[in-house]
PDB file of N, CA and C in Angstrom:
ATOM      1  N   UNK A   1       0.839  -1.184   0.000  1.00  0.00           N
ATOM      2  CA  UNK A   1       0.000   0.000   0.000  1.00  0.00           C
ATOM      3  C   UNK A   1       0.883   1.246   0.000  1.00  0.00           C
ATOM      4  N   UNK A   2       0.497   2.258  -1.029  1.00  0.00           N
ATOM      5  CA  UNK A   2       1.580   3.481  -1.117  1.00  0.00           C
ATOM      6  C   UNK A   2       1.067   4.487   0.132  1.00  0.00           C
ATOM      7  N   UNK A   3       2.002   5.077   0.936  1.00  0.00           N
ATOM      8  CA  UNK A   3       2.134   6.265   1.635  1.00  0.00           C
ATOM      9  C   UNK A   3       2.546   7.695   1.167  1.00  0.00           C
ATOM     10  N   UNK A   4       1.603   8.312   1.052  1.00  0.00           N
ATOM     11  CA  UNK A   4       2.403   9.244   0.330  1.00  0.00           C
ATOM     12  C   UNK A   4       1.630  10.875   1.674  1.00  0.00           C
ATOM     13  N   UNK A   5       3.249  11.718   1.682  1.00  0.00           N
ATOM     14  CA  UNK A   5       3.095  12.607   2.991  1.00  0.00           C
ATOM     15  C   UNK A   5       3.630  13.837   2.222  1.00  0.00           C
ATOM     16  N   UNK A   6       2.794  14.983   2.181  1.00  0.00           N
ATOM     17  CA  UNK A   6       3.013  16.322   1.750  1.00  0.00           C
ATOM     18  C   UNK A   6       3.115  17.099   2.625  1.00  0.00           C
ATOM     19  N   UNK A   7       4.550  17.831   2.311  1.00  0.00           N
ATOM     20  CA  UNK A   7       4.929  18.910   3.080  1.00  0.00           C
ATOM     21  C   UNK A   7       5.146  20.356   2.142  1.00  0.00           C
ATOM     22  N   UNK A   8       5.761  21.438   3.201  1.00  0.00           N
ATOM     23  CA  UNK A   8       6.252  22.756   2.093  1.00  0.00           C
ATOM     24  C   UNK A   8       4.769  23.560   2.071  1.00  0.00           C
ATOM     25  N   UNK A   9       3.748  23.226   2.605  1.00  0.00           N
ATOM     26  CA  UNK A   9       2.697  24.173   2.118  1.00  0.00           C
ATOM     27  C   UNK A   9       3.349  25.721   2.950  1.00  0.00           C
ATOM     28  N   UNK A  10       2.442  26.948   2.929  1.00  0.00           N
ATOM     29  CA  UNK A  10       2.575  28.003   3.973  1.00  0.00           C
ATOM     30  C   UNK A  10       2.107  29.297   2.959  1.00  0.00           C
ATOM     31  N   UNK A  11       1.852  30.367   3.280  1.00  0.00           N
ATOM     32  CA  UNK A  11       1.375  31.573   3.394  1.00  0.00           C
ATOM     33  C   UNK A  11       2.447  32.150   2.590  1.00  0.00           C
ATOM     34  N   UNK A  12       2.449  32.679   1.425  1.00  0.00           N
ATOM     35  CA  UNK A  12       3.057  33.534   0.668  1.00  0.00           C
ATOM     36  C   UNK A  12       2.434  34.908  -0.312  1.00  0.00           C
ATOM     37  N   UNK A  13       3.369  36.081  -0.161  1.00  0.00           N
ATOM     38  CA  UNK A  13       3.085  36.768  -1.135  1.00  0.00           C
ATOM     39  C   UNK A  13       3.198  36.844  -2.374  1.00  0.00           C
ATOM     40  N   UNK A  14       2.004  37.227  -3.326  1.00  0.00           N
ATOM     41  CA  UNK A  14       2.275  36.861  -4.560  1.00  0.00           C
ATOM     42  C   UNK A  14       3.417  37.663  -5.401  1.00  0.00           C
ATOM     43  N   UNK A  15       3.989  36.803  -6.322  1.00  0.00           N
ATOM     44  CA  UNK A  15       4.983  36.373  -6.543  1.00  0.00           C
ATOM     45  C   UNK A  15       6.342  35.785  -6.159  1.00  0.00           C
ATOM     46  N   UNK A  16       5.575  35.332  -4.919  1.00  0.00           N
ATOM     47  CA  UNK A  16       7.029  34.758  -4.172  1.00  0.00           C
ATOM     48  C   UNK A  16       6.569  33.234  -4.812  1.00  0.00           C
ATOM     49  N   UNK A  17       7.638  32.115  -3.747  1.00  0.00           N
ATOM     50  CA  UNK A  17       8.171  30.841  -4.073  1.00  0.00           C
ATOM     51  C   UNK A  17       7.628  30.191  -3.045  1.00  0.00           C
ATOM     52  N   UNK A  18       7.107  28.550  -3.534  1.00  0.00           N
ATOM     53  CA  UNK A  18       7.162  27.641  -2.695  1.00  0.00           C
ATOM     54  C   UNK A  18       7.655  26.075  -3.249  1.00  0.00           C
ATOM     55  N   UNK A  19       8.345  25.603  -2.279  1.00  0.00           N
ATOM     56  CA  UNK A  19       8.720  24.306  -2.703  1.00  0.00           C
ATOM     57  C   UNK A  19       8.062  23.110  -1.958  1.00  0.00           C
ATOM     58  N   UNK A  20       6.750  22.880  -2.655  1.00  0.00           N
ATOM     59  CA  UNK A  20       6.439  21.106  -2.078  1.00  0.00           C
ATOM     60  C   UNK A  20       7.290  19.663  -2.141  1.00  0.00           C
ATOM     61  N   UNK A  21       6.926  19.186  -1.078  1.00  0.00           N
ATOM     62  CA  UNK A  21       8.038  18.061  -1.216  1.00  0.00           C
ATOM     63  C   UNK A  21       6.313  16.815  -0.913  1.00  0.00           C
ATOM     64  N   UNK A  22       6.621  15.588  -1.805  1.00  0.00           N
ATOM     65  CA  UNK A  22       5.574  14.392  -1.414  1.00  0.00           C
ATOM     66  C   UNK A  22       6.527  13.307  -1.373  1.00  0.00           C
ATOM     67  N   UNK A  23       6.567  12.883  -0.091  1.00  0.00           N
ATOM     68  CA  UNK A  23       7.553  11.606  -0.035  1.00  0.00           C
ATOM     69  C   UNK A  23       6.742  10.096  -0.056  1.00  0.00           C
ATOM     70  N   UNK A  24       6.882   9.474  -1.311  1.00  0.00           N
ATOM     71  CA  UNK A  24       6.308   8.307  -1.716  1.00  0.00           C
ATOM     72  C   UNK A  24       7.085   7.314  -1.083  1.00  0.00           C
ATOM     73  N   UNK A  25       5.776   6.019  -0.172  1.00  0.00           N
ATOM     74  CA  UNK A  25       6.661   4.727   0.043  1.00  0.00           C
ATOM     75  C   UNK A  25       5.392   3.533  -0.145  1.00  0.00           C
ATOM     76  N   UNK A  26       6.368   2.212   0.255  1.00  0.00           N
ATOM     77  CA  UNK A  26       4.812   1.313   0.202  1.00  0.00           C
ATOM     78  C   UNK A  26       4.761   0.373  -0.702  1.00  0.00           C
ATOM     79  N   UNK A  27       5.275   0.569  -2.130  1.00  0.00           N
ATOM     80  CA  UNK A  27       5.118  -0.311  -2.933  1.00  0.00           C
ATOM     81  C   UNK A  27       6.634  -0.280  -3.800  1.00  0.00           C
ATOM     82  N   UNK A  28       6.549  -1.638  -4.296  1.00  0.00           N
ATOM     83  CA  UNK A  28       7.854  -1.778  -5.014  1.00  0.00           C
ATOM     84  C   UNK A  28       7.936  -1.267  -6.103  1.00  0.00           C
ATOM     85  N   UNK A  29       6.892  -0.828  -6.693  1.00  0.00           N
ATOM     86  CA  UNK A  29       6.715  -0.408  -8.190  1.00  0.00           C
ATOM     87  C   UNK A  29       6.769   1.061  -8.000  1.00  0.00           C
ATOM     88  N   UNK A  30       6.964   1.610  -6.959  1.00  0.00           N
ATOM     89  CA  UNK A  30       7.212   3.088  -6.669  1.00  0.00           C
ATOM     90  C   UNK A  30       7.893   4.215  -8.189  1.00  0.00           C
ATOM     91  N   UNK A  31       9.380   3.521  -8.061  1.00  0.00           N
ATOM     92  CA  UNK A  31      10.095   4.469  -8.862  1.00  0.00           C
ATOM     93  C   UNK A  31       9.643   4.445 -10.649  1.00  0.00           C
ATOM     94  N   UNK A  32       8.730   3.629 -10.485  1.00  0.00           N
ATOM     95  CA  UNK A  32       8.205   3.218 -12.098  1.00  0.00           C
ATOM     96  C   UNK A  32       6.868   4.345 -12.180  1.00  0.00           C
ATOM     97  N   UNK A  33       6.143   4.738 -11.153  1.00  0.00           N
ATOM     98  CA  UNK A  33       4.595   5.162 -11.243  1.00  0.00           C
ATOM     99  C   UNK A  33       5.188   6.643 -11.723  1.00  0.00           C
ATOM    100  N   UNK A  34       4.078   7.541 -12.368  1.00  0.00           N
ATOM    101  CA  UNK A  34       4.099   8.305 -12.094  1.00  0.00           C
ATOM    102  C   UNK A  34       3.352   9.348 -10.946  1.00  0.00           C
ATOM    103  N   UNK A  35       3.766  10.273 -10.164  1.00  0.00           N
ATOM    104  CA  UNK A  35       3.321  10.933  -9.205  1.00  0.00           C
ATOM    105  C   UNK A  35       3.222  12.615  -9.849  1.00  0.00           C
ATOM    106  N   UNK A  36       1.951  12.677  -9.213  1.00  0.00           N
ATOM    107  CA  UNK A  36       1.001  13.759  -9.672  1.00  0.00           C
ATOM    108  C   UNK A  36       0.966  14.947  -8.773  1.00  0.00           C
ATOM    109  N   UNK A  37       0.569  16.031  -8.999  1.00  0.00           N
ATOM    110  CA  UNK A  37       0.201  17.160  -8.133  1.00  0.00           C
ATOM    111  C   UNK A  37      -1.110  17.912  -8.401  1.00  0.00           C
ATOM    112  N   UNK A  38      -2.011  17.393  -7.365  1.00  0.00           N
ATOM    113  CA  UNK A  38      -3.651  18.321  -7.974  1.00  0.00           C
ATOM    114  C   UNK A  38      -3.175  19.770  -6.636  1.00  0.00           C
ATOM    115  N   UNK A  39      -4.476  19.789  -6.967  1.00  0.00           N
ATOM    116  CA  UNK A  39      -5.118  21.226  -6.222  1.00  0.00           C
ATOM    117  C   UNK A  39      -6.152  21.376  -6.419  1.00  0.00           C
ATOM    118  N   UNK A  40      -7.001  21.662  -5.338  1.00  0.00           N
ATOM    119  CA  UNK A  40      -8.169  21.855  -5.015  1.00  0.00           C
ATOM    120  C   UNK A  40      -8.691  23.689  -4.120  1.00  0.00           C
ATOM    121  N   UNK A  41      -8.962  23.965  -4.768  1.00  0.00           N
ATOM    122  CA  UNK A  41      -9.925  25.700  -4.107  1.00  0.00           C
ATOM    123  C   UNK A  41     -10.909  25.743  -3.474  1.00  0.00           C
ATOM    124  N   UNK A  42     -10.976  26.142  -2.648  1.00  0.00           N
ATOM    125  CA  UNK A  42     -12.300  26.161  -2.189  1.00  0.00           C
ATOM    126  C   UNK A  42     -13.782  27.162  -3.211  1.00  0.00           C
ATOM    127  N   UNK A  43     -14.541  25.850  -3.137  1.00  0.00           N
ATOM    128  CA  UNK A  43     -15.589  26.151  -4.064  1.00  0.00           C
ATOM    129  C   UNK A  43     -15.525  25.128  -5.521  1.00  0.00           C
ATOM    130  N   UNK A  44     -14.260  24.673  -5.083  1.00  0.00           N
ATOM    131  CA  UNK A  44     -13.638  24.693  -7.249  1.00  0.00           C
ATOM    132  C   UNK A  44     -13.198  22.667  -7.091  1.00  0.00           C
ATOM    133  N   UNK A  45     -13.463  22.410  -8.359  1.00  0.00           N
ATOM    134  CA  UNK A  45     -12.917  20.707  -8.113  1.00  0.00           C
ATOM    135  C   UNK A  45     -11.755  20.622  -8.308  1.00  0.00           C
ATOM    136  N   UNK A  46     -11.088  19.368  -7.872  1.00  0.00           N
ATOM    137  CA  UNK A  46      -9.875  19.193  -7.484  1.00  0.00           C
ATOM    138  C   UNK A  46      -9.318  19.089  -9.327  1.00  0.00           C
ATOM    139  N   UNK A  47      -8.010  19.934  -9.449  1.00  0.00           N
ATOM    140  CA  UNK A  47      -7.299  20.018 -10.887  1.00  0.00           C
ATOM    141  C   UNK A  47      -6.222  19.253 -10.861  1.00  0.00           C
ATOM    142  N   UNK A  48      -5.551  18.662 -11.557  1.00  0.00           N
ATOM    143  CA  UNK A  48      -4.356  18.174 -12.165  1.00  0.00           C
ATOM    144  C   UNK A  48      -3.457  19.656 -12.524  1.00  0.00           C
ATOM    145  N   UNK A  49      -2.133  19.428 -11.319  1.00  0.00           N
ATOM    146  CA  UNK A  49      -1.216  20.342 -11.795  1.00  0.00           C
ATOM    147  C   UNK A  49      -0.120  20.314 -12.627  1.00  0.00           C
ATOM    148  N   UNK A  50       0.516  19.269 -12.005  1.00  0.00           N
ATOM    149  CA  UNK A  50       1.649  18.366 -13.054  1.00  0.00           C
ATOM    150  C   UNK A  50       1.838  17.484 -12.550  1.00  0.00           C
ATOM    151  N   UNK A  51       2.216  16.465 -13.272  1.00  0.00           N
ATOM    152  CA  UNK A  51       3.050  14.810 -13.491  1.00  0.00           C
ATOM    153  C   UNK A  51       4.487  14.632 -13.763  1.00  0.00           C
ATOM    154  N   UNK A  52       5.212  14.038 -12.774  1.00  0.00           N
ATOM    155  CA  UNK A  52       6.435  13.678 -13.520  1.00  0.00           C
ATOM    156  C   UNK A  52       6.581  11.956 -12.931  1.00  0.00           C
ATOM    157  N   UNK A  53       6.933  11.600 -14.341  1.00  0.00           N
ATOM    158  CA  UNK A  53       6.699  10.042 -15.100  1.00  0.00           C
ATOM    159  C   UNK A  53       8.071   9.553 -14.418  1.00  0.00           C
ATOM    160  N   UNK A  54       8.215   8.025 -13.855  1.00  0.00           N
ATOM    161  CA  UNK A  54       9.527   7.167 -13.531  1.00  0.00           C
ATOM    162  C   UNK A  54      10.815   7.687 -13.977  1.00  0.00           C
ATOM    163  N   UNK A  55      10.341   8.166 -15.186  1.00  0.00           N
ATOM    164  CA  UNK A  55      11.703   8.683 -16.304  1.00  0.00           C
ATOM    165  C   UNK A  55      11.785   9.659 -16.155  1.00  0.00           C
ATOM    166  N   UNK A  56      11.131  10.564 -15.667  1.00  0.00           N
ATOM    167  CA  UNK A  56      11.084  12.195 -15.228  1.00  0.00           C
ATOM    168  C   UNK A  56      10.636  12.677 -16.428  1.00  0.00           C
ATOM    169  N   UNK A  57      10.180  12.480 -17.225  1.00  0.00           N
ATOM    170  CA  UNK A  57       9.222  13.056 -18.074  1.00  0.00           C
ATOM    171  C   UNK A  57       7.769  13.962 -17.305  1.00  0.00           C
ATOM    172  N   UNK A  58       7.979  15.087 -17.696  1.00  0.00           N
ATOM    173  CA  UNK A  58       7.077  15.932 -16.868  1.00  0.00           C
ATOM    174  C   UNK A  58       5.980  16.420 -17.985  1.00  0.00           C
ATOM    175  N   UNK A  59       4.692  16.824 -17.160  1.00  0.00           N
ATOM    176  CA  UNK A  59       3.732  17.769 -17.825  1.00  0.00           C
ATOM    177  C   UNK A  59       2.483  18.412 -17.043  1.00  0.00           C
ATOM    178  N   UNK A  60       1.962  19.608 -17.879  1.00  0.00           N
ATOM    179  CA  UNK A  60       2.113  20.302 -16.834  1.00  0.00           C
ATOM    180  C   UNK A  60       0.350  21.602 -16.924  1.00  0.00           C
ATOM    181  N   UNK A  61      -0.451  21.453 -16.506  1.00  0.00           N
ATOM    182  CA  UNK A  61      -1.377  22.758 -16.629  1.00  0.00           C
ATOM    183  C   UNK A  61      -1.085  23.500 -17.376  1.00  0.00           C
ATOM    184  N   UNK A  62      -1.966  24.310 -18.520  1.00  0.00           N
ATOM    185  CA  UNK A  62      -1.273  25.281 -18.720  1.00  0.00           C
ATOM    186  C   UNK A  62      -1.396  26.291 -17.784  1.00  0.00           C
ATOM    187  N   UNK A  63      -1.939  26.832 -16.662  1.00  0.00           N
ATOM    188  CA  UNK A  63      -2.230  27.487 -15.839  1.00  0.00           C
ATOM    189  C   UNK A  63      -1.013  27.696 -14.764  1.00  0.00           C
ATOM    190  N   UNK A  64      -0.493  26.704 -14.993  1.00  0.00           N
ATOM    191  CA  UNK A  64       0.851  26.781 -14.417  1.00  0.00           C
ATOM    192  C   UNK A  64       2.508  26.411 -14.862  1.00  0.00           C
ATOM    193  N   UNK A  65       2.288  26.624 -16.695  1.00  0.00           N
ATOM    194  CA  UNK A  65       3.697  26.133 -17.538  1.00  0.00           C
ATOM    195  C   UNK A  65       4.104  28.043 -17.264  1.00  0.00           C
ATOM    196  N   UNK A  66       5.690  27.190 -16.536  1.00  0.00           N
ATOM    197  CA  UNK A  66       6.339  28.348 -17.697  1.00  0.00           C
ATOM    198  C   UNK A  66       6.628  29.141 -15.426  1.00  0.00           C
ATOM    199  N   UNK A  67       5.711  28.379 -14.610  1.00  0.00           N
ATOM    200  CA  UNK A  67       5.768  29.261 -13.104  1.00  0.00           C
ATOM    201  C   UNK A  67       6.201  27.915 -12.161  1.00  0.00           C
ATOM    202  N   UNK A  68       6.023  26.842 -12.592  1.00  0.00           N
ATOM    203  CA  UNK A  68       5.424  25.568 -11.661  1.00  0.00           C
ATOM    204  C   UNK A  68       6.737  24.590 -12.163  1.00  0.00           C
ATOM    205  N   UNK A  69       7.736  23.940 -11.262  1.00  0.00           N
ATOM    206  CA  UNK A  69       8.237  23.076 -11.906  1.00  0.00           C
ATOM    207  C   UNK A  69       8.288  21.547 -10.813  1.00  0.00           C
ATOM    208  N   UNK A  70       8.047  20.250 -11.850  1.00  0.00           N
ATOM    209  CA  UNK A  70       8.124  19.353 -11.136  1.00  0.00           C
ATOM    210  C   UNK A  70       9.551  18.134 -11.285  1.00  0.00           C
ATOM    211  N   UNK A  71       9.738  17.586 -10.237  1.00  0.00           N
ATOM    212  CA  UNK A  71      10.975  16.965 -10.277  1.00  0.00           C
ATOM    213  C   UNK A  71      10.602  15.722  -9.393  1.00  0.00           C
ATOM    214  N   UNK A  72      11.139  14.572  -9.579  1.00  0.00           N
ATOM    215  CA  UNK A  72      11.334  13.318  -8.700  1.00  0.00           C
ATOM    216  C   UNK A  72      12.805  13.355  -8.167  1.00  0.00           C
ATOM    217  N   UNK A  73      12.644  12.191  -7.102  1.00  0.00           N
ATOM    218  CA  UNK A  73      13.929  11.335  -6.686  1.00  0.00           C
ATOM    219  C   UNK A  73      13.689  10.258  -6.197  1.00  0.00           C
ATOM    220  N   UNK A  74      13.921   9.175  -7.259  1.00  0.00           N
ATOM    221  CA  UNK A  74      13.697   8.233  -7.220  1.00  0.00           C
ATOM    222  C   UNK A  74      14.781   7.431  -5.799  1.00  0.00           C
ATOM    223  N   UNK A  75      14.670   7.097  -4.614  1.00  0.00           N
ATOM    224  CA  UNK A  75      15.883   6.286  -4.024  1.00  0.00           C
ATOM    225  C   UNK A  75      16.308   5.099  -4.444  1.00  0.00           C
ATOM    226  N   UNK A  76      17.433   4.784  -5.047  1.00  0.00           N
ATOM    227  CA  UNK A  76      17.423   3.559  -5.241  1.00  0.00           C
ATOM    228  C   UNK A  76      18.020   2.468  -4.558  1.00  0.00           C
ATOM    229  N   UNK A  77      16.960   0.910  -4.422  1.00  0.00           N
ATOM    230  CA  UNK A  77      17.132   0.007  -4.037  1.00  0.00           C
ATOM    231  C   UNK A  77      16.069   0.361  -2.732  1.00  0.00           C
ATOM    232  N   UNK A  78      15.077   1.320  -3.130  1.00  0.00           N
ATOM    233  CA  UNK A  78      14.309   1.155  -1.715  1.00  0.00           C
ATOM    234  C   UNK A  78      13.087   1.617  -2.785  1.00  0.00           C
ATOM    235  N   UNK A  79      11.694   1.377  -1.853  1.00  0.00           N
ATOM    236  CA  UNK A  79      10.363   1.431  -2.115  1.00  0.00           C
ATOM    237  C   UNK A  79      10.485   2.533  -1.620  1.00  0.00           C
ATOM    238  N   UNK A  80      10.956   4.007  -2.437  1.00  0.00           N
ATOM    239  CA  UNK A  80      10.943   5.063  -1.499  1.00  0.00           C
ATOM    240  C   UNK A  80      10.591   6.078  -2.874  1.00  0.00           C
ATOM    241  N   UNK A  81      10.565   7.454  -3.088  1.00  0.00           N
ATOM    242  CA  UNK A  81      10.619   8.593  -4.165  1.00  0.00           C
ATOM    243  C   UNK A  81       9.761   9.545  -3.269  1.00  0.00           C
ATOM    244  N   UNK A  82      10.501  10.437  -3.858  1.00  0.00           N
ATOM    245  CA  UNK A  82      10.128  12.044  -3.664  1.00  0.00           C
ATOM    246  C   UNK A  82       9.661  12.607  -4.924  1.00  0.00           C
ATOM    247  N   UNK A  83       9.183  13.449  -4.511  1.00  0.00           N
ATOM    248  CA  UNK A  83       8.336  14.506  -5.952  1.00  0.00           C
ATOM    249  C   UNK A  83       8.372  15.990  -4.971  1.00  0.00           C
ATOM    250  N   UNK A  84       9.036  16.559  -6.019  1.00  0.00           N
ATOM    251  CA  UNK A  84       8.868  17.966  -5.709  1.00  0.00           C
ATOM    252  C   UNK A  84       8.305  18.795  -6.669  1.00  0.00           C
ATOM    253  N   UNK A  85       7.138  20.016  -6.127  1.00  0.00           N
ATOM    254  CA  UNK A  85       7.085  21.166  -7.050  1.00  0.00           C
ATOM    255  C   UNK A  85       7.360  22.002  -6.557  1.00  0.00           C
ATOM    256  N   UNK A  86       8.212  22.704  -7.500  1.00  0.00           N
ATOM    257  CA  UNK A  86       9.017  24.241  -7.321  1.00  0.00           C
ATOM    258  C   UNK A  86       7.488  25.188  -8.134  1.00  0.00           C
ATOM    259  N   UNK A  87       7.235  26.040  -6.884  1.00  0.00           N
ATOM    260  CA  UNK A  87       6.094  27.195  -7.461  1.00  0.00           C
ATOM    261  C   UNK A  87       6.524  28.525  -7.360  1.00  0.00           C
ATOM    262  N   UNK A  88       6.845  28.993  -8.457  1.00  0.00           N
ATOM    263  CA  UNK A  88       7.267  30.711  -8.518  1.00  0.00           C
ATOM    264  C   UNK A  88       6.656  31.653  -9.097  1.00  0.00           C
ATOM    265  N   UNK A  89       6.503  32.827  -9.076  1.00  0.00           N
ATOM    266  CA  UNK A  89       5.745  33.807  -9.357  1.00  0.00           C
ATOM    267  C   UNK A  89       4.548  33.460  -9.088  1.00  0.00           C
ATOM    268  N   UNK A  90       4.443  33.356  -7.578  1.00  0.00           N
ATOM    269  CA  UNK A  90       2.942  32.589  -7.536  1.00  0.00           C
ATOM    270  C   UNK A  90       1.765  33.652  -7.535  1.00  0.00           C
ATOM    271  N   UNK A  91       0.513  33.199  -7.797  1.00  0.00           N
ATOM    272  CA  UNK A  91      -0.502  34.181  -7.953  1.00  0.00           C
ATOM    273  C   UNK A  91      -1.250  33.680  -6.990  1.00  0.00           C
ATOM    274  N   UNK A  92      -2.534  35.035  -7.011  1.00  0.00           N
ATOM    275  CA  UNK A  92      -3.672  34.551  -5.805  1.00  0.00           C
ATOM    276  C   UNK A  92      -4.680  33.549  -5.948  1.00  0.00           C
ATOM    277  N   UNK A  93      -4.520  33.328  -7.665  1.00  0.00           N
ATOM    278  CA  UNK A  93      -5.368  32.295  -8.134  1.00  0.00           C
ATOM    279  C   UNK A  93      -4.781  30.575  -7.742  1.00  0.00           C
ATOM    280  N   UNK A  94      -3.771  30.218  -7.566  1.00  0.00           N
ATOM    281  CA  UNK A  94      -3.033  29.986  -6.628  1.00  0.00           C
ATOM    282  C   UNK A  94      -3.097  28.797  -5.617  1.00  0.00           C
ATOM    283  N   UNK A  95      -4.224  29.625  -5.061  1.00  0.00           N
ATOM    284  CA  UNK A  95      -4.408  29.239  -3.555  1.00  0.00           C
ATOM    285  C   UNK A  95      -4.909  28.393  -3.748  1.00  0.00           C
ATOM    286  N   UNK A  96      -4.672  26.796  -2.903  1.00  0.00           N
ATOM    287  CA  UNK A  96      -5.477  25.663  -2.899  1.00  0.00           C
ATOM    288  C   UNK A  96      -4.611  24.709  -1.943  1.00  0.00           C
ATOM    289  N   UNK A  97      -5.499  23.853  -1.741  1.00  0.00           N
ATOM    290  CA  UNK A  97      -4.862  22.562  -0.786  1.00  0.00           C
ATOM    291  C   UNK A  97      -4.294  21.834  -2.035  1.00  0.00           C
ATOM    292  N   UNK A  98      -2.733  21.650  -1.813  1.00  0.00           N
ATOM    293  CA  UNK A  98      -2.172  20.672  -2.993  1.00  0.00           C
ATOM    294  C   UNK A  98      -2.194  19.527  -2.208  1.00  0.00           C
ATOM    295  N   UNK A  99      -2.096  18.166  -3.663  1.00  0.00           N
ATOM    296  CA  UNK A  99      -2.397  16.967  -3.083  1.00  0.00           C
ATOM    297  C   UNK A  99      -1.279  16.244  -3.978  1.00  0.00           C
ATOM    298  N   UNK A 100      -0.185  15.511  -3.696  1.00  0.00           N
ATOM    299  CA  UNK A 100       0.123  14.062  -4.181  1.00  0.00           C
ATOM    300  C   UNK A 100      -0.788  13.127  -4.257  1.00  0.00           C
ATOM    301  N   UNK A 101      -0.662  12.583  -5.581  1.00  0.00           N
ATOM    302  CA  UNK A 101      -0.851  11.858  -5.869  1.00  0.00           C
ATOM    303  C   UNK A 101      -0.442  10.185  -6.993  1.00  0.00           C
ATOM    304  N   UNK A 102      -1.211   8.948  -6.688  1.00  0.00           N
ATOM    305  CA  UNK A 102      -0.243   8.166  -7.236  1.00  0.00           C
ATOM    306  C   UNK A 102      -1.403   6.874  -7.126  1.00  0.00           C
ATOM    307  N   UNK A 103      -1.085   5.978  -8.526  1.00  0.00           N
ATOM    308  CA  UNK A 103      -1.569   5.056  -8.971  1.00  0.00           C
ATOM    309  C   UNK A 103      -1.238   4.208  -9.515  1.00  0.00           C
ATOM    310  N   UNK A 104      -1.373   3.068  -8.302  1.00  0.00           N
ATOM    311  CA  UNK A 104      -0.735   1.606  -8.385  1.00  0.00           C
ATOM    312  C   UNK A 104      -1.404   0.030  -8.898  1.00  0.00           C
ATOM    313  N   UNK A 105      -1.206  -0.109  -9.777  1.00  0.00           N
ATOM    314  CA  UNK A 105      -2.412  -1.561  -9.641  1.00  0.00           C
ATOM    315  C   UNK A 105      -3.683  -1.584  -9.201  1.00  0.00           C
ATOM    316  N   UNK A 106      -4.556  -0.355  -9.748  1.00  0.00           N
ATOM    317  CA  UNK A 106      -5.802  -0.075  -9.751  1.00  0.00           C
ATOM    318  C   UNK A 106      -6.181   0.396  -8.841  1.00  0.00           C
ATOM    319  N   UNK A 107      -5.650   0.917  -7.931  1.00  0.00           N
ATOM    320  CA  UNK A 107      -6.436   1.896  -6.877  1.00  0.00           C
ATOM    321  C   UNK A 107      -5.067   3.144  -6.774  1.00  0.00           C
ATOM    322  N   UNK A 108      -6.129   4.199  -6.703  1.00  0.00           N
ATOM    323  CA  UNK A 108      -5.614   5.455  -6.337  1.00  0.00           C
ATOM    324  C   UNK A 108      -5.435   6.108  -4.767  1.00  0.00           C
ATOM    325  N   UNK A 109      -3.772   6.459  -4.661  1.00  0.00           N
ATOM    326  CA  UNK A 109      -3.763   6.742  -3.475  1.00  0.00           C
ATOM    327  C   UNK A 109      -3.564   8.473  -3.385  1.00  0.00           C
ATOM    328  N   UNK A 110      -3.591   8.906  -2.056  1.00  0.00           N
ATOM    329  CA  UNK A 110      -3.975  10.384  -1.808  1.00  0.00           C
ATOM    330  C   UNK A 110      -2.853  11.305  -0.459  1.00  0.00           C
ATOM    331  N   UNK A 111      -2.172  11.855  -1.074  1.00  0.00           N
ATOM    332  CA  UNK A 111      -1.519  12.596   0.416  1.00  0.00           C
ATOM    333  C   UNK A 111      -2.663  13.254   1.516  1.00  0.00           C
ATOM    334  N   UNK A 112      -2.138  13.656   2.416  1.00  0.00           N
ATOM    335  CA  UNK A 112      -3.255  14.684   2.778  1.00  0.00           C
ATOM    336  C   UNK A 112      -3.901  15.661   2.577  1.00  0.00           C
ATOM    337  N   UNK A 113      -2.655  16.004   2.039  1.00  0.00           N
ATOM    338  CA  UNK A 113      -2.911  17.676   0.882  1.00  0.00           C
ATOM    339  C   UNK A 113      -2.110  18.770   1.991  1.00  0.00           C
ATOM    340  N   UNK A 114      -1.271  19.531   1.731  1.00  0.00           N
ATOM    341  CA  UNK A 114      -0.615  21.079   2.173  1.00  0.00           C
ATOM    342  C   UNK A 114      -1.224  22.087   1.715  1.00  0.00           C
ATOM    343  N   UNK A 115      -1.586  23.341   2.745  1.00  0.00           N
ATOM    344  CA  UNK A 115      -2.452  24.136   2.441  1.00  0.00           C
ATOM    345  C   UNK A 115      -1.547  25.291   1.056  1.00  0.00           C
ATOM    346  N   UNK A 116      -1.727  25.767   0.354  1.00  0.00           N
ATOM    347  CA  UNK A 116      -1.080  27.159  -0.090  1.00  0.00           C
ATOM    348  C   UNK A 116      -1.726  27.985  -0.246  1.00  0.00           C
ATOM    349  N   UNK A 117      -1.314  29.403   0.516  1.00  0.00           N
ATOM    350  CA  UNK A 117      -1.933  30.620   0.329  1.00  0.00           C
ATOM    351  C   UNK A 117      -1.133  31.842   0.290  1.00  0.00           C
ATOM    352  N   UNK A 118      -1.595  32.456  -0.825  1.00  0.00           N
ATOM    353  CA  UNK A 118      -0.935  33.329  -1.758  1.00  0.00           C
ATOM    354  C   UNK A 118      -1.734  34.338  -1.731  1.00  0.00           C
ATOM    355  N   UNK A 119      -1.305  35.710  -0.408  1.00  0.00           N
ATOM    356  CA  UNK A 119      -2.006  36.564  -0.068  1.00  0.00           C
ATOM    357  C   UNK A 119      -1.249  38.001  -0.034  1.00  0.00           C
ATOM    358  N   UNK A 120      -1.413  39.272  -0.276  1.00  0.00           N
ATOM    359  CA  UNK A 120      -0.727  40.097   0.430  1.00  0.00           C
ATOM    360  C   UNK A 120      -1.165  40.493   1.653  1.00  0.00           C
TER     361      UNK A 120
END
């Protein structure tokens, strides 16, 4: 069963930076999946932010190409990976509970989600 734990959320002004970190464990097929980043607003359904694939093949919202970058680290020889998104020039539109995410052999698993808010 995958574990997956999101950190890095917090309170920023817009155009500043935040770096999420989702530390994936649990399954052996870990460094093969790809791991996702939604976001959810209040009021608004949960979006797909970006993906980066085993191979680090990334992609990405357009709502957030070009501000948003995603990266893995795969550990190797362990049921372990990280996923990070780097968020810069962030806006107020923005704001949402981000969520890791990841899908293993037919069921979908869920971080808790880190809050971000992008306020002056």
């Amino acid at each position: 069963q995958v574990q997956l734990v999101e950190s890095g959320g917090g309170l920023v002004q817009p155009g500043g930076s935040l770096r999420l970190s989702c530390a994936a464990s649990g399954s052996t097929l870990i460094r093969f999946l790809p791991m996702d980043w939604y976001r959810q607003a209040p009021g608004k359904q949960r979006e797909l932010v970006a993906t980066v694939t085993g191979d680090g093949i990334t992609h990405y919202a357009d709502s957030v190409k070009g501000r948003f970058t995603v990266s893995r680290d795969n550990a190797r020889g362990t049921a372990r990976a990280t996923a990070y998104l780097q968020m810069n020039s962030l806006k107020a539109e923005d704001t949402a509970v981000y969520y890791c995410s990841m899908h293993d052999r037919g069921t979908d698993y869920w971080g808790q989600g880190t809050q971000v808010t992008v306020s002056s």
